[in-house]
N, C-alpha and C. Protein backbone atom coordinates (compact mmCIF):
# COMPACT_ATOMS: atom_id res chain seq x y z
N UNK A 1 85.93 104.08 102.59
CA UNK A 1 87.17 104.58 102.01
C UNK A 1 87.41 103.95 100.65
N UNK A 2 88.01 104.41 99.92
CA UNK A 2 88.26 104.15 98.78
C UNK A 2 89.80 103.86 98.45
N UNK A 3 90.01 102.75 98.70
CA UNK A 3 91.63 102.32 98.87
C UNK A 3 91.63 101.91 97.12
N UNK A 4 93.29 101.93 97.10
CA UNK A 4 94.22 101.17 95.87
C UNK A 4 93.66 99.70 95.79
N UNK A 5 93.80 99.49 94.73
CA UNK A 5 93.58 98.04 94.21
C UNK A 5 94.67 97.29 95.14
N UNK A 6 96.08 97.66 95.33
CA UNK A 6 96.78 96.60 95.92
C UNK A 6 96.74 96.77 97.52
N UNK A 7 95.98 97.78 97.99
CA UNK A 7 95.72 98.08 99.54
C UNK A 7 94.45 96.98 99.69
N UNK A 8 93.47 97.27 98.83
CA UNK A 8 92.41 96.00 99.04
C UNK A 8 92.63 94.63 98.68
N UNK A 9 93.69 94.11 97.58
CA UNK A 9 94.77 92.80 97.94
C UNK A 9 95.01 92.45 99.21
N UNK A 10 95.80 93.48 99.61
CA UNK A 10 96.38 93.19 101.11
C UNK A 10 95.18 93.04 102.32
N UNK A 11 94.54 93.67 102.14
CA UNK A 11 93.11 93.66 103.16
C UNK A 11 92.81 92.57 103.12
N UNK A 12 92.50 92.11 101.87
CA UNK A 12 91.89 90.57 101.70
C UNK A 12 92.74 89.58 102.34
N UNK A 13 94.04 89.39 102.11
CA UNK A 13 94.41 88.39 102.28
C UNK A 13 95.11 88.18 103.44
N UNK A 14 94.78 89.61 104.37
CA UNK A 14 94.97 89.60 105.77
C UNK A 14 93.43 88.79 106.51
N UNK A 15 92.54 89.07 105.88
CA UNK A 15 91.23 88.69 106.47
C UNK A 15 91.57 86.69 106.18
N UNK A 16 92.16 86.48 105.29
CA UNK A 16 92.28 85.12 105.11
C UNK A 16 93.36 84.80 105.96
N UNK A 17 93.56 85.39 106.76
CA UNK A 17 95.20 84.53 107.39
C UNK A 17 96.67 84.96 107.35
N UNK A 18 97.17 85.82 106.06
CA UNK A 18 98.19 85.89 105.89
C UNK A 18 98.58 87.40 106.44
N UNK A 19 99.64 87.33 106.63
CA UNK A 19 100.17 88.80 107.31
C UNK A 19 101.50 89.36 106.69
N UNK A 20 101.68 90.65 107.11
CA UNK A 20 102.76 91.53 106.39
C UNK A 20 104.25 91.22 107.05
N UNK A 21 105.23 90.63 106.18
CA UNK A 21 106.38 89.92 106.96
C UNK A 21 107.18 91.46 106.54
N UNK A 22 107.35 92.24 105.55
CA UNK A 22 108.37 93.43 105.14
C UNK A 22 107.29 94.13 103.76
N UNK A 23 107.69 95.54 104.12
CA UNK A 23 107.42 96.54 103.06
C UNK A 23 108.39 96.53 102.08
N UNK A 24 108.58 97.69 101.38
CA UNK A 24 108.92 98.55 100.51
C UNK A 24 108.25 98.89 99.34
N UNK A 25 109.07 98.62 97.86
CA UNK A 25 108.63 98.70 96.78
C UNK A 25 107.30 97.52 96.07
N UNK A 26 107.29 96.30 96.98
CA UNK A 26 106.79 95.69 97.65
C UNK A 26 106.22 94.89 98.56
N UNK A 27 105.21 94.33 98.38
CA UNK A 27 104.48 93.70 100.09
C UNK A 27 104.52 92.52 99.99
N UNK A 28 105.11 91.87 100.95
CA UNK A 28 105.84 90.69 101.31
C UNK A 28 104.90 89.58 102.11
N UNK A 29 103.89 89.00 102.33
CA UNK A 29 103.20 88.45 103.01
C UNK A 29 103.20 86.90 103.02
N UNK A 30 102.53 86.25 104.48
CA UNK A 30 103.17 85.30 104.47
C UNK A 30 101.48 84.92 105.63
N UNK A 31 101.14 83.45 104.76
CA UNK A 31 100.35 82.60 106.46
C UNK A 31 101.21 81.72 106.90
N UNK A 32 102.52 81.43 106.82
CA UNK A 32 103.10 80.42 107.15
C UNK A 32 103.54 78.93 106.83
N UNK A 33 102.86 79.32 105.48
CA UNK A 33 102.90 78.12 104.10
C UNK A 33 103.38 78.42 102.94
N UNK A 34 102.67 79.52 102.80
CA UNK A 34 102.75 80.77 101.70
C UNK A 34 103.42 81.96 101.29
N UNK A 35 103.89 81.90 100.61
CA UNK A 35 104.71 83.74 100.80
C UNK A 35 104.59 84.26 99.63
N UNK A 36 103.77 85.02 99.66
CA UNK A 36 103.04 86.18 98.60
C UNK A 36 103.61 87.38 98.38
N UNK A 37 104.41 87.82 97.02
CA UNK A 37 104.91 89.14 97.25
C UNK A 37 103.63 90.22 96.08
N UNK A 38 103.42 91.26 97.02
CA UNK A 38 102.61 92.20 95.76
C UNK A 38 103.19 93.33 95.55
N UNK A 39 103.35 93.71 94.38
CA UNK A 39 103.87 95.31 93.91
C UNK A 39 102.88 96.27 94.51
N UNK A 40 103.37 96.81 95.00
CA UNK A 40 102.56 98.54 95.35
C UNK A 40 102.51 99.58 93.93
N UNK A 41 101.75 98.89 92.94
CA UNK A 41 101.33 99.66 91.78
C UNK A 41 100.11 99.42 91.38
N UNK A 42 99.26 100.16 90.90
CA UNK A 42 97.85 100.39 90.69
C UNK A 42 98.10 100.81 88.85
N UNK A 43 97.25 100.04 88.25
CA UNK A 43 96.25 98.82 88.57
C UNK A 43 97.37 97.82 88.47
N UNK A 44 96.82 96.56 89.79
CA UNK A 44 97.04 95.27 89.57
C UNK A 44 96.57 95.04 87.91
N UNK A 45 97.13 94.07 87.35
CA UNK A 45 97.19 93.53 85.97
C UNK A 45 95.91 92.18 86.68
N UNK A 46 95.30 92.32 86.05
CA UNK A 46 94.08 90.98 86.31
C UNK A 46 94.56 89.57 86.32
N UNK A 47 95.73 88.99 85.43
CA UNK A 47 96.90 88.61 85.40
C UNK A 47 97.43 88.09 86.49
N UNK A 48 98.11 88.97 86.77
CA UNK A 48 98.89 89.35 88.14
C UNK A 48 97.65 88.86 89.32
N UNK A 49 96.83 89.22 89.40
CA UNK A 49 96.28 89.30 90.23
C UNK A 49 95.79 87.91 90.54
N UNK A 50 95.31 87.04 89.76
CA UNK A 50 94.94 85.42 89.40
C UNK A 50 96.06 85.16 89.74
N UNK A 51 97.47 85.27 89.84
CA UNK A 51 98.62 84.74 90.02
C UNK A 51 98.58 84.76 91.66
N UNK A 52 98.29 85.91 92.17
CA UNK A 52 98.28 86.14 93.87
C UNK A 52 97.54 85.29 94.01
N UNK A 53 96.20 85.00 93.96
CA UNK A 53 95.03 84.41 94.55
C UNK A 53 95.67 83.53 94.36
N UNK A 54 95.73 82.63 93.11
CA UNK A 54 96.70 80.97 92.95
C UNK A 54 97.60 80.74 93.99
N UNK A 55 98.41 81.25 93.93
CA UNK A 55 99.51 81.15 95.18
C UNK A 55 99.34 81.47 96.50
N UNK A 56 98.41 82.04 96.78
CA UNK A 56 97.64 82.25 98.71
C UNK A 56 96.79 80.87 98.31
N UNK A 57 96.49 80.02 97.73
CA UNK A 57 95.71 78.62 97.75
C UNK A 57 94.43 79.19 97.96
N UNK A 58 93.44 79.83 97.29
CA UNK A 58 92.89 80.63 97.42
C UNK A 58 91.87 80.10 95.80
N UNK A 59 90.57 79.97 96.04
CA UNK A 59 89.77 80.10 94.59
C UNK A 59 89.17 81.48 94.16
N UNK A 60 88.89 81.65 93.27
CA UNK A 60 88.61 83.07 92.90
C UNK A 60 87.22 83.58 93.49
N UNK A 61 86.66 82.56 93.96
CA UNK A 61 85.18 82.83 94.79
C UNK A 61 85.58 82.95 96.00
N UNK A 62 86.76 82.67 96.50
CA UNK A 62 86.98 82.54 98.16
C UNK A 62 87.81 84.05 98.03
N UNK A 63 88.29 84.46 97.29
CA UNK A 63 88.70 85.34 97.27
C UNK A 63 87.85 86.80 97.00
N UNK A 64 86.82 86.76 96.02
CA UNK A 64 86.07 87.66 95.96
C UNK A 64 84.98 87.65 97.12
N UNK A 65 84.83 86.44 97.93
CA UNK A 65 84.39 86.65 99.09
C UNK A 65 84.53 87.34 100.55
N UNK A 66 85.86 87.87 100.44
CA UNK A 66 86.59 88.47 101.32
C UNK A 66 86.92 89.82 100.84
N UNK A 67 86.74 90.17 99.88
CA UNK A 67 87.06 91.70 99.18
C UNK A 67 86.07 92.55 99.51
């Protein structure tokens, strides 16, 4: 399948632990340390996106390892 950039965010960082606490305009996620919010807009800003990974405690290799 060919998902959204911020559907495969969320994929990832469900495979790492964290889970969906609330929807809407955006996605609210949480491992219980952490609480990650992502916009439901395509494209993630690359930016933006280094900002998620930073804040899930996450390196950019542990992260592209799970994508």
């Amino acid at each position: 399948m060919n998902y959204a950039v911020h559907q495969r965010v969320i994929k990832a960082l469900e495979k790492c632990g964290f889970r969906i606490l609330r929807q809407g305009k955006h996605v609210v996620m949480t491992n219980g340390h952490a609480l990650i919010t992502i916009r439901r807009h395509d494209p993630v800003n690359a930016h933006t996106l280094a900002g998620i990974v930073r804040d899930a405690g996450l390196t950019e290799a542990q992260f592209r390892g799970v994508l």
